[in-house]
N, C-alpha and C. Protein backbone atom coordinates (compact mmCIF):
# COMPACT_ATOMS: atom_id res chain seq x y z
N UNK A 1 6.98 -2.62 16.20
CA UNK A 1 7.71 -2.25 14.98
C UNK A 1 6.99 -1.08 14.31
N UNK A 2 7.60 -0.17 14.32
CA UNK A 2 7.03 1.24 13.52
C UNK A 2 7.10 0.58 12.01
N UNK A 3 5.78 1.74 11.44
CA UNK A 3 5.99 1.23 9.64
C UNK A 3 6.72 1.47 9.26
N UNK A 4 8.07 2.19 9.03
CA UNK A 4 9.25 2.26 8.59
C UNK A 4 10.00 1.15 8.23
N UNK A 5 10.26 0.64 9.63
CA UNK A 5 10.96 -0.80 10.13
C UNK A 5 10.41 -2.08 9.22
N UNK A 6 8.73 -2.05 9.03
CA UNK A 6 8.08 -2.86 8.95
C UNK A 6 7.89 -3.06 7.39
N UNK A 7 8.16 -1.92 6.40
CA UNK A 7 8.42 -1.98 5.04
C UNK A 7 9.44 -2.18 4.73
N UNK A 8 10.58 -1.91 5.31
CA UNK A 8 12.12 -2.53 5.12
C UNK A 8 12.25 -3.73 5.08
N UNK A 9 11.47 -4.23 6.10
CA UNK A 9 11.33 -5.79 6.45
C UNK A 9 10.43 -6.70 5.98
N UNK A 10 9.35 -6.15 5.44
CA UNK A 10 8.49 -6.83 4.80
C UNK A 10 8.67 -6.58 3.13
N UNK A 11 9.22 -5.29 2.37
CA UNK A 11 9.26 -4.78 1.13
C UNK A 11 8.08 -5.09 0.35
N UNK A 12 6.59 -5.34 0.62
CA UNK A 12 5.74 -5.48 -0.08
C UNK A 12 4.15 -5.31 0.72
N UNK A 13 3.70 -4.51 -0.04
CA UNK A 13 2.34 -4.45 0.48
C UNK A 13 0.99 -4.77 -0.47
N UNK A 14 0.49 -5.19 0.21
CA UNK A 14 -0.75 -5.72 -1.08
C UNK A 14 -1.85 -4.78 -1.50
N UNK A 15 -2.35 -4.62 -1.99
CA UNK A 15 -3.18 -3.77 -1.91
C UNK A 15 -4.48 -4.40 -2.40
N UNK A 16 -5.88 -4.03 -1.97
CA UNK A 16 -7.32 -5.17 -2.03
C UNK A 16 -7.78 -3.66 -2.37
N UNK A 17 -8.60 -4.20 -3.57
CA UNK A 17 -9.50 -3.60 -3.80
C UNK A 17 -10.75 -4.42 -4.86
N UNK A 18 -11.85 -4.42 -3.83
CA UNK A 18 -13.23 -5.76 -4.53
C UNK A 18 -14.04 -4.64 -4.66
N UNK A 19 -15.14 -5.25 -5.70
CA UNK A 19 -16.40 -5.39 -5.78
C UNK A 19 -17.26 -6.11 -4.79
N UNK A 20 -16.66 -6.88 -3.80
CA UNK A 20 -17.44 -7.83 -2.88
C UNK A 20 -16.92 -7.33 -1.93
N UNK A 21 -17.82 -6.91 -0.72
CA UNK A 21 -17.24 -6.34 0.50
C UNK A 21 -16.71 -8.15 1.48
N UNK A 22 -17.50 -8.71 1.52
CA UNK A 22 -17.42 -9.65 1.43
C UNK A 22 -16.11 -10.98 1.40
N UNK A 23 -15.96 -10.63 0.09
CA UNK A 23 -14.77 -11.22 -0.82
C UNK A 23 -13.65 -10.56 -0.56
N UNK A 24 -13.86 -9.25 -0.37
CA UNK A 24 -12.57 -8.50 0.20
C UNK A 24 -12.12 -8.69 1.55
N UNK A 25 -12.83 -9.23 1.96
CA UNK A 25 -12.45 -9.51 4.13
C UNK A 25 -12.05 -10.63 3.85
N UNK A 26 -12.48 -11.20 3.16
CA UNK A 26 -11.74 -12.94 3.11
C UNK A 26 -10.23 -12.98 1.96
N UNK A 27 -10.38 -11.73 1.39
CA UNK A 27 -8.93 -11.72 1.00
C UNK A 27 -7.76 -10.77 1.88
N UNK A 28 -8.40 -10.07 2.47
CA UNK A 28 -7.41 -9.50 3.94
C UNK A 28 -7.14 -10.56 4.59
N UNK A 29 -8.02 -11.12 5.36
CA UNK A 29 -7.15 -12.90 6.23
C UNK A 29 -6.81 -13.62 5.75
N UNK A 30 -7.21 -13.94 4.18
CA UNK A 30 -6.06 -14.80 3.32
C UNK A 30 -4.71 -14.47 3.22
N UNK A 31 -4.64 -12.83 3.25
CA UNK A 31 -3.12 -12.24 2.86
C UNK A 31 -2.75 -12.70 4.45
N UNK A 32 -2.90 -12.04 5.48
CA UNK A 32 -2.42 -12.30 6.59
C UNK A 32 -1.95 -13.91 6.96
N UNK A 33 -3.25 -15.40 6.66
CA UNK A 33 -2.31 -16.40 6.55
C UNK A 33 -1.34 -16.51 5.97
N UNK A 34 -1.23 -16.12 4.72
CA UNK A 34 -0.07 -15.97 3.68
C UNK A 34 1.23 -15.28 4.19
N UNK A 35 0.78 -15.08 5.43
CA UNK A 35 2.51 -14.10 6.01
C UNK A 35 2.34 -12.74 5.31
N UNK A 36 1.81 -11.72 4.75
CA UNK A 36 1.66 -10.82 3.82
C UNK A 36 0.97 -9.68 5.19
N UNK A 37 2.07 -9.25 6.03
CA UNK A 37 1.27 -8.74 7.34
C UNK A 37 0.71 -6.99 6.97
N UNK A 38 0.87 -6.43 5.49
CA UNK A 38 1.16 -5.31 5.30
C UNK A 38 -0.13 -5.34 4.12
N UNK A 39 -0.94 -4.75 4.50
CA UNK A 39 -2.68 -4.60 3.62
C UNK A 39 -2.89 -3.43 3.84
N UNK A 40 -3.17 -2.99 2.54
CA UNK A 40 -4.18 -1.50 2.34
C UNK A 40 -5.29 -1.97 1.66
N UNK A 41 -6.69 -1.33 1.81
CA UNK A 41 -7.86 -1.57 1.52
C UNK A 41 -8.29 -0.44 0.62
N UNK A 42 -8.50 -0.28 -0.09
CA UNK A 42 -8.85 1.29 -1.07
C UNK A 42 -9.96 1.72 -0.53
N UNK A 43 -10.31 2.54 -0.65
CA UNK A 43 -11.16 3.14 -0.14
C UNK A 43 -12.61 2.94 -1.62
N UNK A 44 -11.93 2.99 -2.57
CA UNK A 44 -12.52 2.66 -3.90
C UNK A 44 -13.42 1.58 -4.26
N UNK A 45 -13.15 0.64 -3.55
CA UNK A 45 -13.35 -0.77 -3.38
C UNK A 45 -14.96 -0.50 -2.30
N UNK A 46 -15.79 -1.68 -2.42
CA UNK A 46 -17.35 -1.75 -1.93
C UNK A 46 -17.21 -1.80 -0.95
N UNK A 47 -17.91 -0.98 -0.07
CA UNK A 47 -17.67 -0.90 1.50
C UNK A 47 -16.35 -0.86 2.23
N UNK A 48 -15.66 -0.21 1.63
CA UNK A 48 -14.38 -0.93 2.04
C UNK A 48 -13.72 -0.53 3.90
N UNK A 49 -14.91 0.68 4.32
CA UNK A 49 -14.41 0.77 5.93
C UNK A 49 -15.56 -0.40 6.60
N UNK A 50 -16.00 -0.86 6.03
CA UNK A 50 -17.26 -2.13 6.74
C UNK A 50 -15.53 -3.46 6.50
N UNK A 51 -15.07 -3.41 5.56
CA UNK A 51 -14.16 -4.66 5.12
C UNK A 51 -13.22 -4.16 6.88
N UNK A 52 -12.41 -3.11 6.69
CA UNK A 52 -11.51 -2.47 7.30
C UNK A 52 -12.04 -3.11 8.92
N UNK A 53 -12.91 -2.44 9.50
CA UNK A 53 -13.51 -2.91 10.51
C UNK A 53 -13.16 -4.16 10.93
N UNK A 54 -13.95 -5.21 9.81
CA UNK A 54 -14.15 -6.40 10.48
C UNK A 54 -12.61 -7.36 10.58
N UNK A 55 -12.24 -6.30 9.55
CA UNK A 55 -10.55 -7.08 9.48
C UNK A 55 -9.72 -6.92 10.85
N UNK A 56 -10.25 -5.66 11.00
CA UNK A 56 -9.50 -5.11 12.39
C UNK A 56 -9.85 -5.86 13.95
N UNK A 57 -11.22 -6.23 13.44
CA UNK A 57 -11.71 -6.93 14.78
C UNK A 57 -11.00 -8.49 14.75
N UNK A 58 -11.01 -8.88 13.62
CA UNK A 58 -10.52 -10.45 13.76
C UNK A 58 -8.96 -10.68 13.83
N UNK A 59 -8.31 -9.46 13.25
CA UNK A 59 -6.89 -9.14 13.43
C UNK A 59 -6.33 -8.58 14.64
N UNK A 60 -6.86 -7.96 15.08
CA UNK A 60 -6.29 -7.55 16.35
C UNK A 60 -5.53 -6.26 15.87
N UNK A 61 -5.08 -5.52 17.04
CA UNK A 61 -4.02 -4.40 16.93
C UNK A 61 -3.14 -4.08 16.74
N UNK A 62 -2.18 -5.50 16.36
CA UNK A 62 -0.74 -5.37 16.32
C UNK A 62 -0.07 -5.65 14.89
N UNK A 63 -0.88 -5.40 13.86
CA UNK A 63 -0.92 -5.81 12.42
C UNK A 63 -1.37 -3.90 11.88
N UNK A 64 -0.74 -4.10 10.45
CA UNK A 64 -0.67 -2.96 9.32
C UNK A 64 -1.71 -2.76 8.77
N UNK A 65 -2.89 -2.19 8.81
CA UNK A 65 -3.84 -2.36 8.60
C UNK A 65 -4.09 -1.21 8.06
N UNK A 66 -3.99 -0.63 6.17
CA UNK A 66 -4.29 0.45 5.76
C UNK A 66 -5.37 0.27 5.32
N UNK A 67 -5.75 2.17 4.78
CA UNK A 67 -6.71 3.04 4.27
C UNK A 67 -6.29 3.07 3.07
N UNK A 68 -6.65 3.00 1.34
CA UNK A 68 -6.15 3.07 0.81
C UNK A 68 -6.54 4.40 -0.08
N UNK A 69 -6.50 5.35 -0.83
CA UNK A 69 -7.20 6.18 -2.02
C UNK A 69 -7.81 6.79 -1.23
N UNK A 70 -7.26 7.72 -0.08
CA UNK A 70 -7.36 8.64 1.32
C UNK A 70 -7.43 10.34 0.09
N UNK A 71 -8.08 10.71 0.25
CA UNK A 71 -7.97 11.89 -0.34
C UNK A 71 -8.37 12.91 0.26
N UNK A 72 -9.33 13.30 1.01
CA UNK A 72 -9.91 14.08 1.55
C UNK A 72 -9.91 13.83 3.18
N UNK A 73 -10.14 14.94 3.64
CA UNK A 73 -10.01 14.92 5.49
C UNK A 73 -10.81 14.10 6.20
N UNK A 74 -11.95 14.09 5.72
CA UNK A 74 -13.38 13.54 6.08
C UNK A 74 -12.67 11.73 5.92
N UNK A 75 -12.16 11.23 4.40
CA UNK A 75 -11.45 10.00 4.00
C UNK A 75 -10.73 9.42 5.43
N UNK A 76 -9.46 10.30 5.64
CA UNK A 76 -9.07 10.05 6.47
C UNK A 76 -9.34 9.80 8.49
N UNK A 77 -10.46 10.73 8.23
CA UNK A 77 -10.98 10.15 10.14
C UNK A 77 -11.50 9.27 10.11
N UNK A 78 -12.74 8.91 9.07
CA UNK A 78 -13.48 7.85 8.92
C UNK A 78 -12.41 6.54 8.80
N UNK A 79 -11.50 6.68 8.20
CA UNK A 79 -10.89 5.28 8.30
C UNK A 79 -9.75 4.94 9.35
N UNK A 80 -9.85 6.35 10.50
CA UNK A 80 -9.12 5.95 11.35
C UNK A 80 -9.82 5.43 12.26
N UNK A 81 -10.96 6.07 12.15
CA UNK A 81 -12.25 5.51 12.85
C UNK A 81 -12.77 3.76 12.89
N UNK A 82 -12.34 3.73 11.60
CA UNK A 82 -12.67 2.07 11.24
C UNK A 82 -11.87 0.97 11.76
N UNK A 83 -10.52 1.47 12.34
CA UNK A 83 -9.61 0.88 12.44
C UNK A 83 -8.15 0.80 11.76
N UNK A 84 -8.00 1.87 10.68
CA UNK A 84 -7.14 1.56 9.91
C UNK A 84 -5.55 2.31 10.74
N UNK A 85 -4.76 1.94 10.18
CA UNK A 85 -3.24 2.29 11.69
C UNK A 85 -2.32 3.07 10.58
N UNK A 86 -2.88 3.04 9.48
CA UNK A 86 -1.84 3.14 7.70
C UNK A 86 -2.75 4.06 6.80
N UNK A 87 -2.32 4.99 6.51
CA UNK A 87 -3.09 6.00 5.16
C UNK A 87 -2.20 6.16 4.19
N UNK A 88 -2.65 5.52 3.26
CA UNK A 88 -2.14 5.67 1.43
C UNK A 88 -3.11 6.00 1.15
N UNK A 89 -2.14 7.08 0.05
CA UNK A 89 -2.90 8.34 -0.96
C UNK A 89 -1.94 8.34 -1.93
N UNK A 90 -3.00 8.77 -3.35
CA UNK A 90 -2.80 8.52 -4.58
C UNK A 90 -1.71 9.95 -4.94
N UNK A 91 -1.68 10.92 -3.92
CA UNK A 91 -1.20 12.21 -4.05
C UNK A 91 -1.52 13.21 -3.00
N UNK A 92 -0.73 13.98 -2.64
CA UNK A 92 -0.59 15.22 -1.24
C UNK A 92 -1.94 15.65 -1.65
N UNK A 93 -2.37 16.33 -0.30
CA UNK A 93 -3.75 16.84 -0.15
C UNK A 93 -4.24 16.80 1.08
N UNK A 94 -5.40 17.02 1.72
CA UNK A 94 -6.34 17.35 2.65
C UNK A 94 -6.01 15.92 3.71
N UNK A 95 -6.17 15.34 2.46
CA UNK A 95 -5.94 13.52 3.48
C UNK A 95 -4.83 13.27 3.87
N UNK A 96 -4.00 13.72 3.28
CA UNK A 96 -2.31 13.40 3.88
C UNK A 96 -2.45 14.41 5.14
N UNK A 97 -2.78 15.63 5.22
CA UNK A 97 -2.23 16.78 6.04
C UNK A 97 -3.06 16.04 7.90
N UNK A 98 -4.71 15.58 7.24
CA UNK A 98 -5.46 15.60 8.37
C UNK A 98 -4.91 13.76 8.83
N UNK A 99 -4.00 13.17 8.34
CA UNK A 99 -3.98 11.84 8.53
C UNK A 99 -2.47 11.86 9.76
N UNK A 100 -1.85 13.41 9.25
CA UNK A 100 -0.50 13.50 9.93
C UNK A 100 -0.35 14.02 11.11
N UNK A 101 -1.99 14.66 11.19
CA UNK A 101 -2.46 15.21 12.43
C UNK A 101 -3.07 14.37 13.21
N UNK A 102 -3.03 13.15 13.24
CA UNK A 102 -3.74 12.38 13.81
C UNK A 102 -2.41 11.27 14.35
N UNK A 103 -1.72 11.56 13.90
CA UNK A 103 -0.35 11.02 13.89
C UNK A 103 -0.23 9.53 13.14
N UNK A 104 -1.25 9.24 12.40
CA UNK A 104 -0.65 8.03 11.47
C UNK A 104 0.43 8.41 10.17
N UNK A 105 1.25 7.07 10.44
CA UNK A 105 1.92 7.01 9.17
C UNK A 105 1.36 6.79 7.70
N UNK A 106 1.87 7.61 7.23
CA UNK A 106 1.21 8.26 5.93
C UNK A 106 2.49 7.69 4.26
N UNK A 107 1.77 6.85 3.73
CA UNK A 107 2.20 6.59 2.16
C UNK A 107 1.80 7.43 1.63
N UNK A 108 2.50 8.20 0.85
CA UNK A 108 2.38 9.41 0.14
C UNK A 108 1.76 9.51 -1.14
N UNK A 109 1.56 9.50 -2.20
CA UNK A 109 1.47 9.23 -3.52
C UNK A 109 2.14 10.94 -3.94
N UNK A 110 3.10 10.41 -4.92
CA UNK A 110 3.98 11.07 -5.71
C UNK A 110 4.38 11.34 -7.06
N UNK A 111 4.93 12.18 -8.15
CA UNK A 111 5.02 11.55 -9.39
C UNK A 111 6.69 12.51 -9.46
N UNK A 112 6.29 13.73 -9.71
CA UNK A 112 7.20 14.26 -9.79
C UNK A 112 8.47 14.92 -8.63
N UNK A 113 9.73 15.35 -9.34
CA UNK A 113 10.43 15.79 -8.12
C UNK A 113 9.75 16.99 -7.15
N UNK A 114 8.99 17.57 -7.75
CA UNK A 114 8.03 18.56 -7.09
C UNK A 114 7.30 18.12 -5.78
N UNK A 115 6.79 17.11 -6.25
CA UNK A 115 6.19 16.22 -5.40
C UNK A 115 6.90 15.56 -4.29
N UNK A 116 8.21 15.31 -4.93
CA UNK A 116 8.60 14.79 -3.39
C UNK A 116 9.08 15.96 -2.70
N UNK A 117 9.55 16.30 -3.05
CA UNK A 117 9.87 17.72 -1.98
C UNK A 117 8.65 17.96 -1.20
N UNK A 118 7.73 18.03 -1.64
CA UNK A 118 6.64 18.55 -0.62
C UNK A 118 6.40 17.35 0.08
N UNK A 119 6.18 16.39 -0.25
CA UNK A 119 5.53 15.22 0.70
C UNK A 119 7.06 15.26 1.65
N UNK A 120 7.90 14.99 1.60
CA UNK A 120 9.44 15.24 2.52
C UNK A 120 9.22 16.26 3.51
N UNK A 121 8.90 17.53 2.97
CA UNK A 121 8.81 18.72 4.03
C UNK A 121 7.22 18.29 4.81
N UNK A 122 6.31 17.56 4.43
CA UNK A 122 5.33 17.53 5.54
C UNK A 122 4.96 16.36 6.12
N UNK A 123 6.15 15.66 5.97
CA UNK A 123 6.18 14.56 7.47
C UNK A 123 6.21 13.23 6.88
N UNK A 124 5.62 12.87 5.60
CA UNK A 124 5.14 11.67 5.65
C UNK A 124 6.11 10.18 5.68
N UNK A 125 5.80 9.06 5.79
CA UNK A 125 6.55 8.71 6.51
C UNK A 125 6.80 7.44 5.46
N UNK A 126 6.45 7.12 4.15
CA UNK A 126 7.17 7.15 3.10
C UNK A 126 6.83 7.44 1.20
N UNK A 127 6.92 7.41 0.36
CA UNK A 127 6.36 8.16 -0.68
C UNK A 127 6.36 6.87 -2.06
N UNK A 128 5.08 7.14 -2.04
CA UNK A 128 4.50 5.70 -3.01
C UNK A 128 4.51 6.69 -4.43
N UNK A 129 5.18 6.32 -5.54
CA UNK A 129 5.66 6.47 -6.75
C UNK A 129 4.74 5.89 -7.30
N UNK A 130 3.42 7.02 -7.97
CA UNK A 130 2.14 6.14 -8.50
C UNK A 130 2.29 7.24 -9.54
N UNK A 131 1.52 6.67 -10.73
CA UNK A 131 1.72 5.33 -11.47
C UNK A 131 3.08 5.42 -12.04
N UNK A 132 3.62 4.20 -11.51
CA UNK A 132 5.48 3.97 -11.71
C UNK A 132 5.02 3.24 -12.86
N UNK A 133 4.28 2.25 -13.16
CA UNK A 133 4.46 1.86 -14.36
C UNK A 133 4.13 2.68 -15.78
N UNK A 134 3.51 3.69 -15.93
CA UNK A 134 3.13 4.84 -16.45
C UNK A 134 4.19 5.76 -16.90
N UNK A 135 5.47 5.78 -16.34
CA UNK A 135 6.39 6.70 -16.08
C UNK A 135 7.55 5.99 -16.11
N UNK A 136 7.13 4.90 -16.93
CA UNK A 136 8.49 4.21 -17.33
C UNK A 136 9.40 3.23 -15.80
N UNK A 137 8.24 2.95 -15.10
CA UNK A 137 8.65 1.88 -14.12
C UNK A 137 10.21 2.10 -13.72
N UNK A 138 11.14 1.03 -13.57
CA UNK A 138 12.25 1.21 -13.02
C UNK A 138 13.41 1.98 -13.15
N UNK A 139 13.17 2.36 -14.48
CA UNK A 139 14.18 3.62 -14.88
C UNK A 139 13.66 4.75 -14.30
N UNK A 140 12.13 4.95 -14.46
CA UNK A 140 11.95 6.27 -13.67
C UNK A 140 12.38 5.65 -11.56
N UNK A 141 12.21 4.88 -11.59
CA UNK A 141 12.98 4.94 -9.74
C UNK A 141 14.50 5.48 -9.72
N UNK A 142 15.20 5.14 -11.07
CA UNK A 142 16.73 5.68 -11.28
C UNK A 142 16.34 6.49 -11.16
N UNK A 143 15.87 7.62 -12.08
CA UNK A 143 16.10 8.98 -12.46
C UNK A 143 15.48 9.33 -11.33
N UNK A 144 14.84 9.28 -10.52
CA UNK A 144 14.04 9.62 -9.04
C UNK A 144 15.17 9.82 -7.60
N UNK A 145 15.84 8.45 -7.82
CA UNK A 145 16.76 8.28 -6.86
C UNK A 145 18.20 9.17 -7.23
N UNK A 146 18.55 9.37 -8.37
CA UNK A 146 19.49 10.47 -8.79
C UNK A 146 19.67 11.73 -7.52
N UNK A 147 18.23 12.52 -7.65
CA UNK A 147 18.44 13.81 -6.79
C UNK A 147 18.05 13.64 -5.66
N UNK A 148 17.37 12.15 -5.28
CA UNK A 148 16.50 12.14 -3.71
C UNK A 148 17.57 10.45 -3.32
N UNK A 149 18.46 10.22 -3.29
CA UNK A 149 19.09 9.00 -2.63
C UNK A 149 18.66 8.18 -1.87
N UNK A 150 18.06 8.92 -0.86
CA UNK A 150 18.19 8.20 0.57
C UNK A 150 16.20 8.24 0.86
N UNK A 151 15.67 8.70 0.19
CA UNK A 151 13.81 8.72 -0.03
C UNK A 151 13.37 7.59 0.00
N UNK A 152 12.67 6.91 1.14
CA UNK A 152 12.24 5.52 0.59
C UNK A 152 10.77 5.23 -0.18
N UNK A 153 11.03 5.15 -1.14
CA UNK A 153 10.18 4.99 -2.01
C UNK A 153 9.53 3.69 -2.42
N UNK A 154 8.01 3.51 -2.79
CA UNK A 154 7.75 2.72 -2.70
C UNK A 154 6.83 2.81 -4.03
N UNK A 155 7.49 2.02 -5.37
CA UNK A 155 6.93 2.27 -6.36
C UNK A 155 5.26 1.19 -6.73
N UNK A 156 4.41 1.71 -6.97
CA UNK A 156 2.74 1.16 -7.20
C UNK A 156 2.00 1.44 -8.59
N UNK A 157 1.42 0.30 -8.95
CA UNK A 157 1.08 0.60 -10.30
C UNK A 157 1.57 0.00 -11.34
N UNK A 158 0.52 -1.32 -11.54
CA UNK A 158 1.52 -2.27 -12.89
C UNK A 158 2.64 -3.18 -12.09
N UNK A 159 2.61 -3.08 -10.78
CA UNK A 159 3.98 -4.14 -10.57
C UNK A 159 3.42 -5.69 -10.43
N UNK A 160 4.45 -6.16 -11.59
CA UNK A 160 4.28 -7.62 -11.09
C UNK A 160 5.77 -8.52 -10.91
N UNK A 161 5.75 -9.56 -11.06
CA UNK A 161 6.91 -10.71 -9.93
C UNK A 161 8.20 -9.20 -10.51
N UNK A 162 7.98 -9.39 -11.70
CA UNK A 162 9.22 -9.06 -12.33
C UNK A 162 9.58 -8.30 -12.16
N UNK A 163 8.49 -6.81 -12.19
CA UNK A 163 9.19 -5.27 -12.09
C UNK A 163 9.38 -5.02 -10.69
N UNK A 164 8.37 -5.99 -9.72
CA UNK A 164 8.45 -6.24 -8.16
C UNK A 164 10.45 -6.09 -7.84
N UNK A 165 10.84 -7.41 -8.81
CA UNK A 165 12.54 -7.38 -8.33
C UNK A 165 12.97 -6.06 -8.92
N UNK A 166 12.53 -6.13 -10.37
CA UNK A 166 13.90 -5.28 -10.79
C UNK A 166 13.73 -3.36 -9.73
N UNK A 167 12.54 -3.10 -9.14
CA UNK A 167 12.40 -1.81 -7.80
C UNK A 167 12.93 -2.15 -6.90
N UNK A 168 12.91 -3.22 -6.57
CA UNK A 168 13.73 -3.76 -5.62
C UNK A 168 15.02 -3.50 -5.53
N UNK A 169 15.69 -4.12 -6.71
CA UNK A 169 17.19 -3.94 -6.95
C UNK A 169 17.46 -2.81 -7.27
N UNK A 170 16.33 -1.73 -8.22
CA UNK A 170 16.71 -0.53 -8.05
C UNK A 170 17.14 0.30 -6.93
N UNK A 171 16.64 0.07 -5.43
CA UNK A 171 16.55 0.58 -4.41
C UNK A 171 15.33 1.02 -3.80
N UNK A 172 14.42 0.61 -4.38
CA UNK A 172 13.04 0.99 -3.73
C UNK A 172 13.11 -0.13 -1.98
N UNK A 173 12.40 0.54 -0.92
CA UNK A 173 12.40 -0.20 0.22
C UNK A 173 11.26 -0.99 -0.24
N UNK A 174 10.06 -0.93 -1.30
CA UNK A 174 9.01 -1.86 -0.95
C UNK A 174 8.38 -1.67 -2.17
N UNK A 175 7.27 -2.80 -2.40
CA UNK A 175 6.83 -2.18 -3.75
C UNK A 175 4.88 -2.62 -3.33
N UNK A 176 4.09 -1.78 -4.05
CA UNK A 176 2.59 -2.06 -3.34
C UNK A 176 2.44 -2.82 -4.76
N UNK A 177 1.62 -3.95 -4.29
CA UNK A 177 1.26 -4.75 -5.79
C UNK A 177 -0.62 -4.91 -5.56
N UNK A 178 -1.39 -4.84 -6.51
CA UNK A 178 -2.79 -4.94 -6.44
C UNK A 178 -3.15 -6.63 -7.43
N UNK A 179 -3.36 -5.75 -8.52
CA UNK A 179 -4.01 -7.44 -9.27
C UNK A 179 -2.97 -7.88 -9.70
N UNK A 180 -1.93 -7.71 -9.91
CA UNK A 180 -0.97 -9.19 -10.10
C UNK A 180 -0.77 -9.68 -8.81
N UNK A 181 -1.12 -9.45 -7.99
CA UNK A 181 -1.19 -10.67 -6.46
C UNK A 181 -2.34 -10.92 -6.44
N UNK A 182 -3.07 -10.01 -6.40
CA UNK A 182 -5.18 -9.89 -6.15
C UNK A 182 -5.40 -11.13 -6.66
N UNK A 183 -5.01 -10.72 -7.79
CA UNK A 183 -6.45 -11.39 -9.37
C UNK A 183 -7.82 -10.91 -8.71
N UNK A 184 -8.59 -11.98 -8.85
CA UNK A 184 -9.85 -11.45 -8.63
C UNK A 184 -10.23 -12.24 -7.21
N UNK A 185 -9.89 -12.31 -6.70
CA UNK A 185 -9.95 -12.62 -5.19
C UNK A 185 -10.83 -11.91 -4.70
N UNK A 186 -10.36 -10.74 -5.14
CA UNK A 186 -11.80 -9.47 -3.72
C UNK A 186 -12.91 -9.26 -4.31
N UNK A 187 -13.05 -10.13 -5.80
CA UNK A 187 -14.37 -9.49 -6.33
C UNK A 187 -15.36 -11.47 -5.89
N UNK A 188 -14.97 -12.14 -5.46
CA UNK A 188 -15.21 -13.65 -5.38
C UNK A 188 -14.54 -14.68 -5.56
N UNK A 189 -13.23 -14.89 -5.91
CA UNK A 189 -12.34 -15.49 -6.63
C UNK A 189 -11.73 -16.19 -6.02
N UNK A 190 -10.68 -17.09 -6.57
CA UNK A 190 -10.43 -18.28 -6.03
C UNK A 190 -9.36 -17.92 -4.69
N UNK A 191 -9.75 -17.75 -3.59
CA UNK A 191 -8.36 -17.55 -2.87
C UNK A 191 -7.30 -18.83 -2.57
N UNK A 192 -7.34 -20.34 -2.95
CA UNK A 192 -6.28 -20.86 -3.52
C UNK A 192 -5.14 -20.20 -4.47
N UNK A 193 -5.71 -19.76 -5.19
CA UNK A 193 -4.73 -18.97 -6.26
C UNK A 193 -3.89 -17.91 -5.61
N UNK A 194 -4.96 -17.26 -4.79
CA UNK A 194 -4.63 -15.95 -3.94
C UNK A 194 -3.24 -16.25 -3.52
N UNK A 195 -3.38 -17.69 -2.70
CA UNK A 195 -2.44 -17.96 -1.57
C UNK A 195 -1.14 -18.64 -2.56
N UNK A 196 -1.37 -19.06 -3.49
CA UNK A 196 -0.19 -19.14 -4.77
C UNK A 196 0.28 -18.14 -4.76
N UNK A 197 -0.21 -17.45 -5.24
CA UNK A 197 0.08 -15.60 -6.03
C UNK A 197 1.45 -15.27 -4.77
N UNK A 198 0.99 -15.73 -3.49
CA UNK A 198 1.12 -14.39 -2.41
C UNK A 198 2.28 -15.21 -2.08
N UNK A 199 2.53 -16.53 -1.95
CA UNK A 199 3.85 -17.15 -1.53
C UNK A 199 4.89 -16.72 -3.07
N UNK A 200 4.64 -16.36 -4.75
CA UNK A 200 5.77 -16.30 -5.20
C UNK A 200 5.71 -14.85 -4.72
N UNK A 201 4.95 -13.74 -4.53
CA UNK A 201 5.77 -12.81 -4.71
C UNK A 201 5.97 -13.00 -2.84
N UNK A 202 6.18 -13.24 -1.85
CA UNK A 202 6.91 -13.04 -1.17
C UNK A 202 8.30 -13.64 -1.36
N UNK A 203 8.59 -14.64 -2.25
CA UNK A 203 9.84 -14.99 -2.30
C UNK A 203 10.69 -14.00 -3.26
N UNK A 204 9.91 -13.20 -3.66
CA UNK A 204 10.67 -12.29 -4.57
C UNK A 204 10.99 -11.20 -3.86
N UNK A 205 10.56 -10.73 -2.97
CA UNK A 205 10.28 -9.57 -1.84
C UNK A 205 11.01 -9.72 -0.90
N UNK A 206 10.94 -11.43 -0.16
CA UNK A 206 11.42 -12.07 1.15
C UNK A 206 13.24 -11.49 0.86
């Protein structure tokens, strides 16, 4: 299943970002029991190509396994290097261009119509609407989807159960959620809760 297919079908990606390198690998295979087959790791987050790695080794090859807060060229080999199959970025740049040359599928980070036009003309393969909650969340996906229809967009930033549906119903294919699924899971935290968190919003997503 190409990532295209695989955000249509899944509409949600989690996103980990700890203080505990640690705590963060045990909340990557928590998401994965949880059915949640679609993880980005920030790059922001403690060690996070040591997390990436070991996730990759215990996961195997046939799972979504992003880079997250890819900015630079150097960002991007190193975490293809680590294992990662997925590059999200906060916005076009060095890391999108050298991530497209490598032929991974690339989450874009976007704000304005400016922005998508360019991420559209250089390949990427879909465009994460950061910070959507900043920009007036689901009305700005209207006014977005107005001149770009058919863009699958994937709004990040502030989403929780609720604004999760209402992007949804706007027409977004997927929405990336961090600490309203996280909580504090990747910094030590309870991953019981985790695995709460992660079954409602897949029923909101499912």
């Amino acid at each position: 299943m190409d990532f295209t297919t695989a955000l249509r079908a899944e509409r949600l990606v989690a996103i980990v970002r700890g203080s505990d390198a640690d705590a963060s690998f045990r909340t990557v295979m928590a998401l994965a029991e949880a059915g949640i087959p679609l993880v980005e790791v920030s790059l922001s987050g403690r060690d996070a190509l040591t997390v990436i790695r070991r996730a990759r080794a215990e996961l195997g090859d046939d799972v979504w396994l992003g880079a997250g807060t890819v900015l630079t060229a150097g960002d991007a080999r190193e975490a293809a290097e680590a294992g990662a199959n997925l590059i999200v970025t906060p916005g076009l740049g060095a890391g999108v261009d050298e991530s497209l040359r490598q032929g991974l599928p690339v989450l874009a980070g976007v704000l304005t119509p400016t922005d998508v036009i360019a991420a559209e003309a250089s390949g990427v393969t879909a465009l994460k609407i950061f910070p959507a909650s900043a920009m007036g969340g689901p009305s700005y996906l209207k006014a977005l989807r107005g001149p770009f229809p058919r863009t699958p967009f994937v709004p990040v930033g502030g989403v929780d159960a609720a604004a999760a549906t209402a992007y949804l119903e706007g027409g977004a294919i997927a929405v990336g959620v961090g600490s309203p699924l996280i909580g504090d899971a990747a910094d030590g935290g309870d991953l019981g809760q985790l695995s709460k968190r992660a079954a409602e919003f897949k029923a909101v997503c499912g």
